[in-house]
C-alpha atoms as a PDB file:
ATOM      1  CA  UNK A   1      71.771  98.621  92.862  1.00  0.00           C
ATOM      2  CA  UNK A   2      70.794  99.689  96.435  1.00  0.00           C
ATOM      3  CA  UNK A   3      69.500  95.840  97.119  1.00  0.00           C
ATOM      4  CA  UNK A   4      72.778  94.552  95.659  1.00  0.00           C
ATOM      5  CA  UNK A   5      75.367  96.798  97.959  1.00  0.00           C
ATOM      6  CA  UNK A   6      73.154  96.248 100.767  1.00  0.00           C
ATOM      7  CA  UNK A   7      73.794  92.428 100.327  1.00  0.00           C
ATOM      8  CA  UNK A   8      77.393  92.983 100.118  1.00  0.00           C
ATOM      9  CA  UNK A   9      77.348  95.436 103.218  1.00  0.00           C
ATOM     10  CA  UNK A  10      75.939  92.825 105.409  1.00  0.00           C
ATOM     11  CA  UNK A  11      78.638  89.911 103.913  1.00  0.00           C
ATOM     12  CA  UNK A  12      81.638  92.316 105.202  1.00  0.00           C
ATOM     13  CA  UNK A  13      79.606  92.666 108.179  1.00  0.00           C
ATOM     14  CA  UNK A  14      79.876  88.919 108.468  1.00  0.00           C
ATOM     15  CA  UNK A  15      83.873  88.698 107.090  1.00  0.00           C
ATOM     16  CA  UNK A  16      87.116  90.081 108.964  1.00  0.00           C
ATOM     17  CA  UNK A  17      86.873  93.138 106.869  1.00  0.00           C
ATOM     18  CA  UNK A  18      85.844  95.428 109.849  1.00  0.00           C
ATOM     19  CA  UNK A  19      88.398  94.432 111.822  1.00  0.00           C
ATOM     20  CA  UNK A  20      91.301  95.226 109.419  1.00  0.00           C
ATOM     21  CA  UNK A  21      89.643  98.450 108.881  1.00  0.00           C
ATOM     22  CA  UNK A  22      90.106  99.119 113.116  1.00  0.00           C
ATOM     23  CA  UNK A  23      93.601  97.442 112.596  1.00  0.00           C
ATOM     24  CA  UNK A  24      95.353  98.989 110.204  1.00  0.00           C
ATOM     25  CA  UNK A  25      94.874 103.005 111.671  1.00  0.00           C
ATOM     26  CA  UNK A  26      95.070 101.202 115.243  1.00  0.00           C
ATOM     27  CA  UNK A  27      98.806 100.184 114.532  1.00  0.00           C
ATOM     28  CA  UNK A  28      99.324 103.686 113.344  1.00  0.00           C
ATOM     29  CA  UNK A  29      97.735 105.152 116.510  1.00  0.00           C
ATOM     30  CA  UNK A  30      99.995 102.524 119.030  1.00  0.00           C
ATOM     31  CA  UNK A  31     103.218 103.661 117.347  1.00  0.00           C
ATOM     32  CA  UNK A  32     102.429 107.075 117.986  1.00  0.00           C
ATOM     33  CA  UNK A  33     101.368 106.289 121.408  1.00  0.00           C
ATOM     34  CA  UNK A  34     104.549 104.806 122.587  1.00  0.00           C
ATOM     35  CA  UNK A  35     106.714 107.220 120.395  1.00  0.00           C
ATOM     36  CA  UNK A  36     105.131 110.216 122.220  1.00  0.00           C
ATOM     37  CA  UNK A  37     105.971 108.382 125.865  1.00  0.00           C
ATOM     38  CA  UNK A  38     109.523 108.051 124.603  1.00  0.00           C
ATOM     39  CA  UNK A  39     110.081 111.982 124.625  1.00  0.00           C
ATOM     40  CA  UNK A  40     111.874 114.068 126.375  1.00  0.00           C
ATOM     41  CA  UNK A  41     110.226 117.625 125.093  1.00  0.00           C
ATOM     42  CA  UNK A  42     106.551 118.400 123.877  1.00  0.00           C
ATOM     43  CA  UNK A  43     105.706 118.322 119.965  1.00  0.00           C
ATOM     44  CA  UNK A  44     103.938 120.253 118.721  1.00  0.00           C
ATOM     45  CA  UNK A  45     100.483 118.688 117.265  1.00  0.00           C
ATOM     46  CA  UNK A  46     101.451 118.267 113.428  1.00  0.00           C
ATOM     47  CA  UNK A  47     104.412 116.577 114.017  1.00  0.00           C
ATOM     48  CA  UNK A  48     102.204 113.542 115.664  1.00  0.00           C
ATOM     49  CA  UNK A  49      99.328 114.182 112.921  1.00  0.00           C
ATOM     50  CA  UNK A  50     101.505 114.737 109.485  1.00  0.00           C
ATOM     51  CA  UNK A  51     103.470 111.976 110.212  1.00  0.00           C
ATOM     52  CA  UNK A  52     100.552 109.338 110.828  1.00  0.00           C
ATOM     53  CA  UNK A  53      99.336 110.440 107.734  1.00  0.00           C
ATOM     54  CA  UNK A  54     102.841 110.099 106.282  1.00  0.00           C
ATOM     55  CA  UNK A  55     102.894 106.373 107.534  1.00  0.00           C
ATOM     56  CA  UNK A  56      99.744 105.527 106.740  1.00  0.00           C
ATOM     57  CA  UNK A  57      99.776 107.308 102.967  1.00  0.00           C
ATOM     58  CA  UNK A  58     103.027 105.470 102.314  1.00  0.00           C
ATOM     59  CA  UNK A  59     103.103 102.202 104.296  1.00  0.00           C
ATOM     60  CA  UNK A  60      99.638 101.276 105.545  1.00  0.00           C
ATOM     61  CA  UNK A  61      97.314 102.591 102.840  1.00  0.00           C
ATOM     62  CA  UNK A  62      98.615 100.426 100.202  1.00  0.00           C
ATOM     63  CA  UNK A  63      98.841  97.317 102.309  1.00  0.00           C
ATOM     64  CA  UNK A  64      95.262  97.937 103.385  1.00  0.00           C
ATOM     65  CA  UNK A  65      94.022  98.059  99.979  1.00  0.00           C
ATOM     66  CA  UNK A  66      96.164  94.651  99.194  1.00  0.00           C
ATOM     67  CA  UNK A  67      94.512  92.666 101.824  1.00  0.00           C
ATOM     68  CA  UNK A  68      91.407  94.675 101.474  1.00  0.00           C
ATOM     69  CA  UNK A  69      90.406  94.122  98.159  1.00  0.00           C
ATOM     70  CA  UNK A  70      91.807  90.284  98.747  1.00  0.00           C
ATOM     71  CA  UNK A  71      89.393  89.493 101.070  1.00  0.00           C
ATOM     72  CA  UNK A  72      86.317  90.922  99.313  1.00  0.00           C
ATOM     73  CA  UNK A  73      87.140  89.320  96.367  1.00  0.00           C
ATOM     74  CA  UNK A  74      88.176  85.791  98.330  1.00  0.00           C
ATOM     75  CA  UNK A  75      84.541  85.679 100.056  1.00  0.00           C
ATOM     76  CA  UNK A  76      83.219  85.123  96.144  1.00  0.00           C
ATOM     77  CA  UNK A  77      86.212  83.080  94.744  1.00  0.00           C
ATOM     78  CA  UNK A  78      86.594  80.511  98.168  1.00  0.00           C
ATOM     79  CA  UNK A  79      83.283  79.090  98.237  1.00  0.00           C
ATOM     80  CA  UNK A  80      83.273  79.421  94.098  1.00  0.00           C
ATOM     81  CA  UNK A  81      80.021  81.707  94.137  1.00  0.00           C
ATOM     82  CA  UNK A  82      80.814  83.552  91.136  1.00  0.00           C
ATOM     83  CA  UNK A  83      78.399  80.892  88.675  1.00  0.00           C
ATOM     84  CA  UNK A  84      75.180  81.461  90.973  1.00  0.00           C
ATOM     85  CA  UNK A  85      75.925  85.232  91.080  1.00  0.00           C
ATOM     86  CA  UNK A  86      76.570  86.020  88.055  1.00  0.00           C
ATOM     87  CA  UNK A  87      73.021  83.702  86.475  1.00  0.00           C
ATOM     88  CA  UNK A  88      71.130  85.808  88.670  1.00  0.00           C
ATOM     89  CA  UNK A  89      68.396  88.039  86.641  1.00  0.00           C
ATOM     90  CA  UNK A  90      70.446  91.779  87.313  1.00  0.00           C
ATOM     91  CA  UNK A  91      73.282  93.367  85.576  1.00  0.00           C
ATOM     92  CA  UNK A  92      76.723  91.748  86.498  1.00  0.00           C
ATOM     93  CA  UNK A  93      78.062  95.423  86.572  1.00  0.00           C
ATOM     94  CA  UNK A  94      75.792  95.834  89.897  1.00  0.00           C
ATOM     95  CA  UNK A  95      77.686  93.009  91.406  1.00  0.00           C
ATOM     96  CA  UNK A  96      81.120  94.289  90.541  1.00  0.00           C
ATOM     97  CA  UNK A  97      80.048  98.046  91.341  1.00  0.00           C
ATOM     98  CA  UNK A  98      78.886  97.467  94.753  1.00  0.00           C
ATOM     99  CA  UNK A  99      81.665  95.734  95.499  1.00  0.00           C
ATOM    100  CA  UNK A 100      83.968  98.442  94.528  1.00  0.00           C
ATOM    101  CA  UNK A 101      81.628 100.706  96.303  1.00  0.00           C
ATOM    102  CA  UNK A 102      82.429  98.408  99.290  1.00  0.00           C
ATOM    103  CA  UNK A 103      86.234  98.937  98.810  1.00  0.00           C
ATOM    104  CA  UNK A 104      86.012 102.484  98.904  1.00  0.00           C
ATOM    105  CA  UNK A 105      83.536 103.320 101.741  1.00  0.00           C
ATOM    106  CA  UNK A 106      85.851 101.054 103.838  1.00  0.00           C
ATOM    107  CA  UNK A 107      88.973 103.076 102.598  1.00  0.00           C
ATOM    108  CA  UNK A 108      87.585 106.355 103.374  1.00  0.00           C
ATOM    109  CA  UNK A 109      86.345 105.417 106.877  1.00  0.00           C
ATOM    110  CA  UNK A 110      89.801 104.051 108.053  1.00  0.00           C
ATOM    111  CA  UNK A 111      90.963 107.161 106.560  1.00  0.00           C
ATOM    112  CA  UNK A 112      88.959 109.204 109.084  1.00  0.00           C
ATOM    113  CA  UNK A 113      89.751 106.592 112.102  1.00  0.00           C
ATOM    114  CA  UNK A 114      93.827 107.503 111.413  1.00  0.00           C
ATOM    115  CA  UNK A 115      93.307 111.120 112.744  1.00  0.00           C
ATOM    116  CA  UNK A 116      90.924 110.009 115.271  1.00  0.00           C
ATOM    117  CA  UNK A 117      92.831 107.376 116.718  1.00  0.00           C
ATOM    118  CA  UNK A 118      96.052 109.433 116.459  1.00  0.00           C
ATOM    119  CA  UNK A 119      94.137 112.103 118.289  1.00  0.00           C
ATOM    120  CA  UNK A 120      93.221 109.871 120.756  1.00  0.00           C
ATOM    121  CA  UNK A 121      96.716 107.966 120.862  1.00  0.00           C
ATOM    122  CA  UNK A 122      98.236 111.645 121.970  1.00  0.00           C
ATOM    123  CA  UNK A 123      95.420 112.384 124.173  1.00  0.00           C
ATOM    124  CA  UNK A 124      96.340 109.285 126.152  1.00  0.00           C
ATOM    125  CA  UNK A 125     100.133 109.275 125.940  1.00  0.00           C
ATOM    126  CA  UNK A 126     100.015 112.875 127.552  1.00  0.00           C
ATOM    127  CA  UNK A 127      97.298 111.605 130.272  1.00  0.00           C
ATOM    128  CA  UNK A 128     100.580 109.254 131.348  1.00  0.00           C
ATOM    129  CA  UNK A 129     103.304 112.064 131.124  1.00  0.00           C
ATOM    130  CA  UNK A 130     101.145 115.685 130.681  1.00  0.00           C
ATOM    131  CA  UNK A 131     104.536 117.422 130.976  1.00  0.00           C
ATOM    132  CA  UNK A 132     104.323 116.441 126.774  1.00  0.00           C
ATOM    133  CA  UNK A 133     101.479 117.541 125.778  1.00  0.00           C
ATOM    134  CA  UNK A 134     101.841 118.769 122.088  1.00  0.00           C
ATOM    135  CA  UNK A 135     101.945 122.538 121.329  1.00  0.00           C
ATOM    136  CA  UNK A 136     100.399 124.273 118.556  1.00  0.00           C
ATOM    137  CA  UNK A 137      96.945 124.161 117.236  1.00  0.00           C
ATOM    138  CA  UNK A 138      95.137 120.923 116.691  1.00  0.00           C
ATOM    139  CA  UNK A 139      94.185 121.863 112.632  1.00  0.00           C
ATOM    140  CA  UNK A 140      91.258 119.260 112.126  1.00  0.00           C
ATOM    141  CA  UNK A 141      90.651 120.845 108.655  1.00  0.00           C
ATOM    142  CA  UNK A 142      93.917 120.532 107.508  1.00  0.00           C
ATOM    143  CA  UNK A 143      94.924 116.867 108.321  1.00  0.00           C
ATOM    144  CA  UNK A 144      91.541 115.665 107.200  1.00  0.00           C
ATOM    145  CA  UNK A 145      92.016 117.291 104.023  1.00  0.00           C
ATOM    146  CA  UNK A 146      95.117 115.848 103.720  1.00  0.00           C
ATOM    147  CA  UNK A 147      93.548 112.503 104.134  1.00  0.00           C
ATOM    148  CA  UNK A 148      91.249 113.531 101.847  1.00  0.00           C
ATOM    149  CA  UNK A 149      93.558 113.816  99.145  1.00  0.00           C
ATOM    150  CA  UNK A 150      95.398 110.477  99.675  1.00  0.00           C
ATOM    151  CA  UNK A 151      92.288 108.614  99.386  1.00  0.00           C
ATOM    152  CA  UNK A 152      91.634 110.720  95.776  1.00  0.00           C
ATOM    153  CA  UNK A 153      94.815 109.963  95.170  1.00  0.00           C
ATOM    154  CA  UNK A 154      94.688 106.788  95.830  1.00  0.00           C
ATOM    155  CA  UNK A 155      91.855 105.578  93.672  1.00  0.00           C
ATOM    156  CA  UNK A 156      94.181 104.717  90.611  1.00  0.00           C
ATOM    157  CA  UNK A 157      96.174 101.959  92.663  1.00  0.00           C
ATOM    158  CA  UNK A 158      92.766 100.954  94.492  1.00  0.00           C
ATOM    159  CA  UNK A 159      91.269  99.908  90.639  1.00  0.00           C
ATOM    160  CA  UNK A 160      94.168  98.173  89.518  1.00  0.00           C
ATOM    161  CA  UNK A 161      93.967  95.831  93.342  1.00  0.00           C
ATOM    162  CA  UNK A 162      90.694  95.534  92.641  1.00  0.00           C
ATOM    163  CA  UNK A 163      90.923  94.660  89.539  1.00  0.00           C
ATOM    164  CA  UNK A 164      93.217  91.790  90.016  1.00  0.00           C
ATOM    165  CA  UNK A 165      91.805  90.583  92.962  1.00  0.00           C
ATOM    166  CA  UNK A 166      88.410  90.215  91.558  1.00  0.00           C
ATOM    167  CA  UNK A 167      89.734  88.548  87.858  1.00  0.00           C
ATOM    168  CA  UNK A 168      91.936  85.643  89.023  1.00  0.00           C
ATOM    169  CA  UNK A 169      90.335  83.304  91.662  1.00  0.00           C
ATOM    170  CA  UNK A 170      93.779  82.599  93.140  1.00  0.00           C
ATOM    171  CA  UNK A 171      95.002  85.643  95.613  1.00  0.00           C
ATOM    172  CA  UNK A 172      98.448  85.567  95.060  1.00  0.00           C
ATOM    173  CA  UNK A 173      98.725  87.484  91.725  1.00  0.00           C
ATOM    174  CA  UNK A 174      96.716  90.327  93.744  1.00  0.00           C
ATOM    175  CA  UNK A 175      98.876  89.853  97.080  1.00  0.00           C
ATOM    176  CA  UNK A 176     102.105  89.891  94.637  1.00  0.00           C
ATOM    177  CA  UNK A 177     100.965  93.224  92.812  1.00  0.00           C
ATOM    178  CA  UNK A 178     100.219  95.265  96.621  1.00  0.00           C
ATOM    179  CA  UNK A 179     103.389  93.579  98.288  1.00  0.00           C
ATOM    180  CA  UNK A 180     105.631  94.820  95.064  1.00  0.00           C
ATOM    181  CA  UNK A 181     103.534  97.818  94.716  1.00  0.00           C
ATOM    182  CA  UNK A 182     104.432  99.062  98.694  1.00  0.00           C
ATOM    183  CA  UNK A 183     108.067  97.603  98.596  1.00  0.00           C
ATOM    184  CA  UNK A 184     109.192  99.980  95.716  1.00  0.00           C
ATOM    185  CA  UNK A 185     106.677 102.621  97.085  1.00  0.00           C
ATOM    186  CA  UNK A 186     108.806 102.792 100.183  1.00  0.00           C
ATOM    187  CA  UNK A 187     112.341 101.774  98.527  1.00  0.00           C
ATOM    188  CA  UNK A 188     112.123 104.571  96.087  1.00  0.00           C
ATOM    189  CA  UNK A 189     110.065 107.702  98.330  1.00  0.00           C
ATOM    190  CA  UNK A 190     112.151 109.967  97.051  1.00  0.00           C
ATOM    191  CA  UNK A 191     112.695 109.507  93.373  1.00  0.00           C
ATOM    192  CA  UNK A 192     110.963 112.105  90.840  1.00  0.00           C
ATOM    193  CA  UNK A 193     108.646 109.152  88.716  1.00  0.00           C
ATOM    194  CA  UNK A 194     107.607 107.986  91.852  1.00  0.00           C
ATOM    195  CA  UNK A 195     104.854 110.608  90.945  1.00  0.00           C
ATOM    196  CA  UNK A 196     103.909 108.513  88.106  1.00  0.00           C
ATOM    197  CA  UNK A 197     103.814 105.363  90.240  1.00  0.00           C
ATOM    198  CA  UNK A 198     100.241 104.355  91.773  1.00  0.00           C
ATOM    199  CA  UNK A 199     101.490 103.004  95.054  1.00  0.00           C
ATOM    200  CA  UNK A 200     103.538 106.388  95.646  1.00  0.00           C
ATOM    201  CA  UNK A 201     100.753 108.475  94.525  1.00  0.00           C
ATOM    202  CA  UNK A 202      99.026 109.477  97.965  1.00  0.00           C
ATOM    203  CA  UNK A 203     102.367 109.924  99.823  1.00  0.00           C
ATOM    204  CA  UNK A 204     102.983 112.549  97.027  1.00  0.00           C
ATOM    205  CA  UNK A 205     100.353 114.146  98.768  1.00  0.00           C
ATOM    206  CA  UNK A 206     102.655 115.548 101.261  1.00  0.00           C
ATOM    207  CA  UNK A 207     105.510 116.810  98.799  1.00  0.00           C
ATOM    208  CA  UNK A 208     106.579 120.387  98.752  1.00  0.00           C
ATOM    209  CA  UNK A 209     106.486 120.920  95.380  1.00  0.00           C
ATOM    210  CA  UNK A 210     102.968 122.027  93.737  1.00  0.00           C
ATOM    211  CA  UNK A 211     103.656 120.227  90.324  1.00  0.00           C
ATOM    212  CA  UNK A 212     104.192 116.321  92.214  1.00  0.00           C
ATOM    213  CA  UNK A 213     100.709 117.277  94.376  1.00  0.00           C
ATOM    214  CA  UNK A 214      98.976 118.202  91.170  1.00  0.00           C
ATOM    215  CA  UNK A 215     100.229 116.070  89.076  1.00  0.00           C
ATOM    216  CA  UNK A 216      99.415 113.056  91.761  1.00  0.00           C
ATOM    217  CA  UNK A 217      96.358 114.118  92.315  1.00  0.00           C
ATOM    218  CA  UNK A 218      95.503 114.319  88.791  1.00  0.00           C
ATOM    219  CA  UNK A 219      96.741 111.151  87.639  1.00  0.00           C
ATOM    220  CA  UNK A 220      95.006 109.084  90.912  1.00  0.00           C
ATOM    221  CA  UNK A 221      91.965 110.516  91.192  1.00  0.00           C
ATOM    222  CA  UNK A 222      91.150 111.220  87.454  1.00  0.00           C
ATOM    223  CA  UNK A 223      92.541 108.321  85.801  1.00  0.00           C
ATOM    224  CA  UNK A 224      91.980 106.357  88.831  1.00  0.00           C
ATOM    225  CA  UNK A 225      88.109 106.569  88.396  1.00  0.00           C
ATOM    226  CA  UNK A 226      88.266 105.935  84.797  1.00  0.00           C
ATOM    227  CA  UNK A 227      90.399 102.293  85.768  1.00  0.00           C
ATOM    228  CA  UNK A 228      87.895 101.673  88.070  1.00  0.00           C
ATOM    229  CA  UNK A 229      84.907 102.475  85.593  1.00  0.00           C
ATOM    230  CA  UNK A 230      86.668 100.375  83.407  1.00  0.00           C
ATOM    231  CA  UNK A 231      87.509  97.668  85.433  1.00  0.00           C
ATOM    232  CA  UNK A 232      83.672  96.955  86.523  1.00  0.00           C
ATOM    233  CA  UNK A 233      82.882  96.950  82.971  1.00  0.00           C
ATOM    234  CA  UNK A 234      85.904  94.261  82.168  1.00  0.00           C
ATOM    235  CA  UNK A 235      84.947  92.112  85.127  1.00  0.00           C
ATOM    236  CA  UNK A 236      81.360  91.949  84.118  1.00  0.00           C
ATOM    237  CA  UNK A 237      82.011  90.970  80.761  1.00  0.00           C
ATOM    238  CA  UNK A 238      84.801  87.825  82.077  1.00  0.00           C
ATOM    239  CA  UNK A 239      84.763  84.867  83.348  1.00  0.00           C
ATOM    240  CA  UNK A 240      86.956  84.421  86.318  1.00  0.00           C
ATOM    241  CA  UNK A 241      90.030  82.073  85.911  1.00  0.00           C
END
Protein backbone atom coordinates (compact mmCIF):
# COMPACT_ATOMS: atom_id res chain seq x y z
CA UNK A 1 0.00 0.00 0.00
CA UNK A 2 2.87 2.38 0.99
CA UNK A 3 4.59 1.66 -2.69
CA UNK A 4 1.20 2.30 -4.32
CA UNK A 5 0.40 5.96 -2.57
CA UNK A 6 3.90 6.78 -2.98
CA UNK A 7 3.40 6.34 -6.82
CA UNK A 8 0.39 8.40 -6.74
CA UNK A 9 2.14 11.13 -4.48
CA UNK A 10 4.77 11.69 -7.00
CA UNK A 11 1.94 11.76 -10.16
CA UNK A 12 0.18 14.88 -8.25
CA UNK A 13 3.58 16.06 -7.80
CA UNK A 14 3.81 15.98 -11.56
CA UNK A 15 -0.17 17.25 -12.23
CA UNK A 16 -1.69 20.85 -11.41
CA UNK A 17 -3.00 19.43 -8.23
CA UNK A 18 -0.53 21.46 -5.99
CA UNK A 19 -1.28 24.43 -7.43
CA UNK A 20 -5.09 24.36 -6.90
CA UNK A 21 -4.34 23.35 -3.46
CA UNK A 22 -2.18 27.06 -3.10
CA UNK A 23 -5.13 28.53 -5.19
CA UNK A 24 -8.08 27.88 -3.76
CA UNK A 25 -7.10 29.26 0.19
CA UNK A 26 -4.95 31.98 -1.82
CA UNK A 27 -8.26 33.52 -3.29
CA UNK A 28 -9.65 33.34 0.18
CA UNK A 29 -6.57 35.07 1.66
CA UNK A 30 -6.63 38.09 -1.38
CA UNK A 31 -10.28 38.83 -0.60
CA UNK A 32 -9.52 39.29 2.85
CA UNK A 33 -6.54 41.27 2.03
CA UNK A 34 -8.22 43.92 0.07
CA UNK A 35 -11.44 43.78 2.29
CA UNK A 36 -9.30 44.65 5.36
CA UNK A 37 -7.61 47.81 3.23
CA UNK A 38 -11.16 48.90 2.50
CA UNK A 39 -11.87 49.74 6.31
CA UNK A 40 -12.37 52.46 8.04
CA UNK A 41 -12.11 50.91 11.85
CA UNK A 42 -10.00 47.84 13.18
CA UNK A 43 -11.71 44.23 13.43
CA UNK A 44 -11.22 42.44 15.65
CA UNK A 45 -9.26 39.02 14.64
CA UNK A 46 -12.33 36.51 14.31
CA UNK A 47 -14.19 38.54 12.21
CA UNK A 48 -11.22 38.13 9.41
CA UNK A 49 -10.67 34.32 10.58
CA UNK A 50 -14.52 32.98 11.03
CA UNK A 51 -15.43 34.38 8.00
CA UNK A 52 -12.56 32.79 5.74
CA UNK A 53 -13.56 29.75 7.17
CA UNK A 54 -17.19 30.66 6.44
CA UNK A 55 -16.20 31.21 2.68
CA UNK A 56 -14.14 28.59 2.31
CA UNK A 57 -16.59 25.85 4.28
CA UNK A 58 -19.42 27.05 2.06
CA UNK A 59 -18.04 28.25 -1.29
CA UNK A 60 -14.47 27.05 -1.82
CA UNK A 61 -14.38 23.69 -0.05
CA UNK A 62 -16.86 22.11 -2.22
CA UNK A 63 -15.53 23.52 -5.44
CA UNK A 64 -12.09 22.30 -4.41
CA UNK A 65 -13.20 18.88 -3.93
CA UNK A 66 -15.12 19.11 -7.55
CA UNK A 67 -12.07 19.96 -9.44
CA UNK A 68 -9.97 18.07 -7.02
CA UNK A 69 -11.16 14.78 -7.24
CA UNK A 70 -11.63 15.60 -11.26
CA UNK A 71 -8.25 15.89 -11.85
CA UNK A 72 -7.00 12.84 -9.93
CA UNK A 73 -9.33 10.80 -11.46
CA UNK A 74 -8.69 12.53 -15.20
CA UNK A 75 -4.76 11.71 -14.92
CA UNK A 76 -6.06 7.75 -15.07
CA UNK A 77 -9.13 8.18 -17.42
CA UNK A 78 -7.16 10.79 -20.20
CA UNK A 79 -4.40 8.69 -21.17
CA UNK A 80 -6.94 5.45 -20.61
CA UNK A 81 -4.51 3.82 -17.91
CA UNK A 82 -7.10 2.15 -16.02
CA UNK A 83 -6.50 -1.57 -18.19
CA UNK A 84 -2.60 -1.61 -17.33
CA UNK A 85 -3.40 -0.61 -13.70
CA UNK A 86 -5.81 -2.51 -12.84
CA UNK A 87 -3.80 -6.18 -14.57
CA UNK A 88 -1.12 -5.31 -12.36
CA UNK A 89 -0.36 -8.27 -9.67
CA UNK A 90 -1.84 -6.04 -6.28
CA UNK A 91 -5.25 -5.52 -4.99
CA UNK A 92 -7.29 -2.93 -7.11
CA UNK A 93 -8.57 -1.61 -3.66
CA UNK A 94 -4.78 -0.29 -3.13
CA UNK A 95 -5.15 1.68 -6.26
CA UNK A 96 -8.48 3.22 -5.41
CA UNK A 97 -7.42 3.68 -1.59
CA UNK A 98 -4.38 5.61 -2.20
CA UNK A 99 -6.00 7.65 -4.33
CA UNK A 100 -8.60 8.60 -1.90
CA UNK A 101 -5.84 8.89 0.55
CA UNK A 102 -4.49 11.44 -2.00
CA UNK A 103 -7.82 13.40 -1.96
CA UNK A 104 -7.85 13.79 1.58
CA UNK A 105 -4.22 14.66 2.58
CA UNK A 106 -4.61 17.42 -0.09
CA UNK A 107 -7.98 18.56 1.56
CA UNK A 108 -6.64 18.76 4.95
CA UNK A 109 -3.46 20.67 3.99
CA UNK A 110 -5.38 23.49 2.11
CA UNK A 111 -7.43 23.40 5.11
CA UNK A 112 -4.46 24.45 7.26
CA UNK A 113 -3.05 26.99 4.40
CA UNK A 114 -6.76 29.00 4.80
CA UNK A 115 -5.80 30.19 8.37
CA UNK A 116 -2.30 30.63 7.45
CA UNK A 117 -2.73 32.58 4.51
CA UNK A 118 -5.58 34.56 6.12
CA UNK A 119 -3.15 35.20 8.92
CA UNK A 120 -0.76 36.32 6.70
CA UNK A 121 -3.32 38.26 4.34
CA UNK A 122 -4.11 40.51 7.71
CA UNK A 123 -0.60 40.66 8.70
CA UNK A 124 0.11 42.38 5.40
CA UNK A 125 -3.02 44.49 4.89
CA UNK A 126 -2.20 46.14 8.38
CA UNK A 127 1.69 46.51 7.34
CA UNK A 128 -0.07 49.03 4.51
CA UNK A 129 -2.57 50.84 6.94
CA UNK A 130 -1.39 49.65 10.83
CA UNK A 131 -4.02 52.13 12.08
CA UNK A 132 -6.34 48.56 11.37
CA UNK A 133 -4.78 46.20 12.90
CA UNK A 134 -7.40 43.66 14.27
CA UNK A 135 -8.22 43.59 18.03
CA UNK A 136 -8.81 40.69 20.11
CA UNK A 137 -6.88 37.56 20.53
CA UNK A 138 -5.55 35.64 17.60
CA UNK A 139 -7.34 31.98 18.89
CA UNK A 140 -5.15 29.50 16.73
CA UNK A 141 -6.90 26.59 18.58
CA UNK A 142 -10.15 27.60 17.89
CA UNK A 143 -10.19 28.39 14.09
CA UNK A 144 -8.11 25.32 13.41
CA UNK A 145 -10.54 23.30 15.14
CA UNK A 146 -13.07 24.73 13.31
CA UNK A 147 -11.34 23.70 10.19
CA UNK A 148 -10.99 20.65 11.64
CA UNK A 149 -14.48 19.93 11.77
CA UNK A 150 -15.37 21.03 8.19
CA UNK A 151 -12.95 18.70 6.77
CA UNK A 152 -14.79 15.72 9.15
CA UNK A 153 -17.61 17.05 8.01
CA UNK A 154 -16.88 17.10 4.85
CA UNK A 155 -15.87 13.54 4.15
CA UNK A 156 -19.51 12.40 3.16
CA UNK A 157 -19.63 14.87 0.05
CA UNK A 158 -15.76 14.15 -0.59
CA UNK A 159 -16.85 10.08 -1.21
CA UNK A 160 -19.69 10.71 -3.26
CA UNK A 161 -17.03 13.32 -5.76
CA UNK A 162 -14.85 10.77 -5.58
CA UNK A 163 -16.86 8.34 -6.30
CA UNK A 164 -18.17 9.73 -9.47
CA UNK A 165 -15.18 11.06 -10.64
CA UNK A 166 -13.33 7.87 -10.47
CA UNK A 167 -16.50 5.53 -12.09
CA UNK A 168 -17.32 7.40 -15.33
CA UNK A 169 -14.28 8.24 -17.57
CA UNK A 170 -16.05 11.38 -18.82
CA UNK A 171 -15.73 14.45 -16.11
CA UNK A 172 -18.78 16.07 -16.61
CA UNK A 173 -21.17 13.84 -14.57
CA UNK A 174 -18.56 14.59 -11.60
CA UNK A 175 -18.20 18.46 -12.54
CA UNK A 176 -22.24 18.47 -12.80
CA UNK A 177 -22.69 16.76 -9.25
CA UNK A 178 -19.93 19.58 -7.34
CA UNK A 179 -21.30 22.59 -9.53
CA UNK A 180 -25.12 21.54 -8.42
CA UNK A 181 -23.90 20.38 -5.15
CA UNK A 182 -22.27 24.22 -4.26
CA UNK A 183 -25.10 26.14 -6.19
CA UNK A 184 -27.91 24.83 -3.83
CA UNK A 185 -25.28 24.74 -0.95
CA UNK A 186 -25.09 28.49 -1.24
CA UNK A 187 -28.81 29.17 -2.63
CA UNK A 188 -30.33 27.46 0.30
CA UNK A 189 -27.57 28.39 3.55
CA UNK A 190 -30.16 28.92 5.58
CA UNK A 191 -32.79 26.28 5.26
CA UNK A 192 -33.16 23.56 8.21
CA UNK A 193 -32.41 20.12 5.71
CA UNK A 194 -29.59 21.83 4.52
CA UNK A 195 -28.16 19.80 7.54
CA UNK A 196 -28.99 16.72 5.75
CA UNK A 197 -27.39 17.96 2.53
CA UNK A 198 -23.56 16.91 1.92
CA UNK A 199 -22.45 20.08 0.23
CA UNK A 200 -23.95 22.20 3.27
CA UNK A 201 -22.59 19.91 5.77
CA UNK A 202 -19.20 21.72 6.80
CA UNK A 203 -20.74 25.25 6.70
CA UNK A 204 -23.12 23.73 9.37
CA UNK A 205 -20.10 23.74 11.20
CA UNK A 206 -20.50 27.26 12.14
CA UNK A 207 -24.34 27.18 13.15
CA UNK A 208 -25.48 28.24 16.54
CA UNK A 209 -27.50 25.58 17.27
CA UNK A 210 -25.80 22.31 18.93
CA UNK A 211 -28.29 19.80 17.25
CA UNK A 212 -27.28 21.13 13.21
CA UNK A 213 -23.28 20.87 14.50
CA UNK A 214 -23.93 17.41 15.83
CA UNK A 215 -26.04 16.24 13.67
CA UNK A 216 -23.55 17.50 10.64
CA UNK A 217 -20.87 16.24 12.07
CA UNK A 218 -22.36 12.96 12.58
CA UNK A 219 -23.81 12.39 9.35
CA UNK A 220 -20.29 13.69 7.35
CA UNK A 221 -17.83 12.27 9.16
CA UNK A 222 -19.51 8.91 10.17
CA UNK A 223 -21.41 8.07 7.21
CA UNK A 224 -18.97 9.88 5.17
CA UNK A 225 -16.20 7.25 5.93
CA UNK A 226 -18.47 4.42 5.48
CA UNK A 227 -19.30 6.00 1.54
CA UNK A 228 -15.87 6.25 1.13
CA UNK A 229 -15.08 2.60 2.46
CA UNK A 230 -17.65 1.66 0.27
CA UNK A 231 -16.88 3.43 -2.63
CA UNK A 232 -13.14 1.90 -2.89
CA UNK A 233 -14.68 -1.38 -2.59
CA UNK A 234 -17.36 -0.55 -5.61
CA UNK A 235 -14.65 0.95 -7.77
CA UNK A 236 -12.42 -2.01 -7.40
CA UNK A 237 -14.91 -4.40 -8.26
CA UNK A 238 -16.08 -2.09 -11.82
CA UNK A 239 -15.06 -1.48 -14.82
CA UNK A 240 -14.95 2.13 -15.72
CA UNK A 241 -17.45 3.35 -18.43
Amino acid sequence: MLSVLSVEVRKLNRSLALLLALAAPGLIALFVFFNLLRQNAPQPWDMWMVNANAMWAIFMLPMTVTALTALVAHMEHGPRAWDQLRALPRARWRLYGAKSLCVLGLVGFMSLLVMGMTWGAVTAGVQIKPELAPTGVFAAGKYAGQLATMFAAGLLMIAIQFWTAMRFASFVPALALGIGGTFFAVVAASAKQGVFMPWQMPVNMLATEAWRVQTALGLGGGLGLIVLILAVAHLARREVL
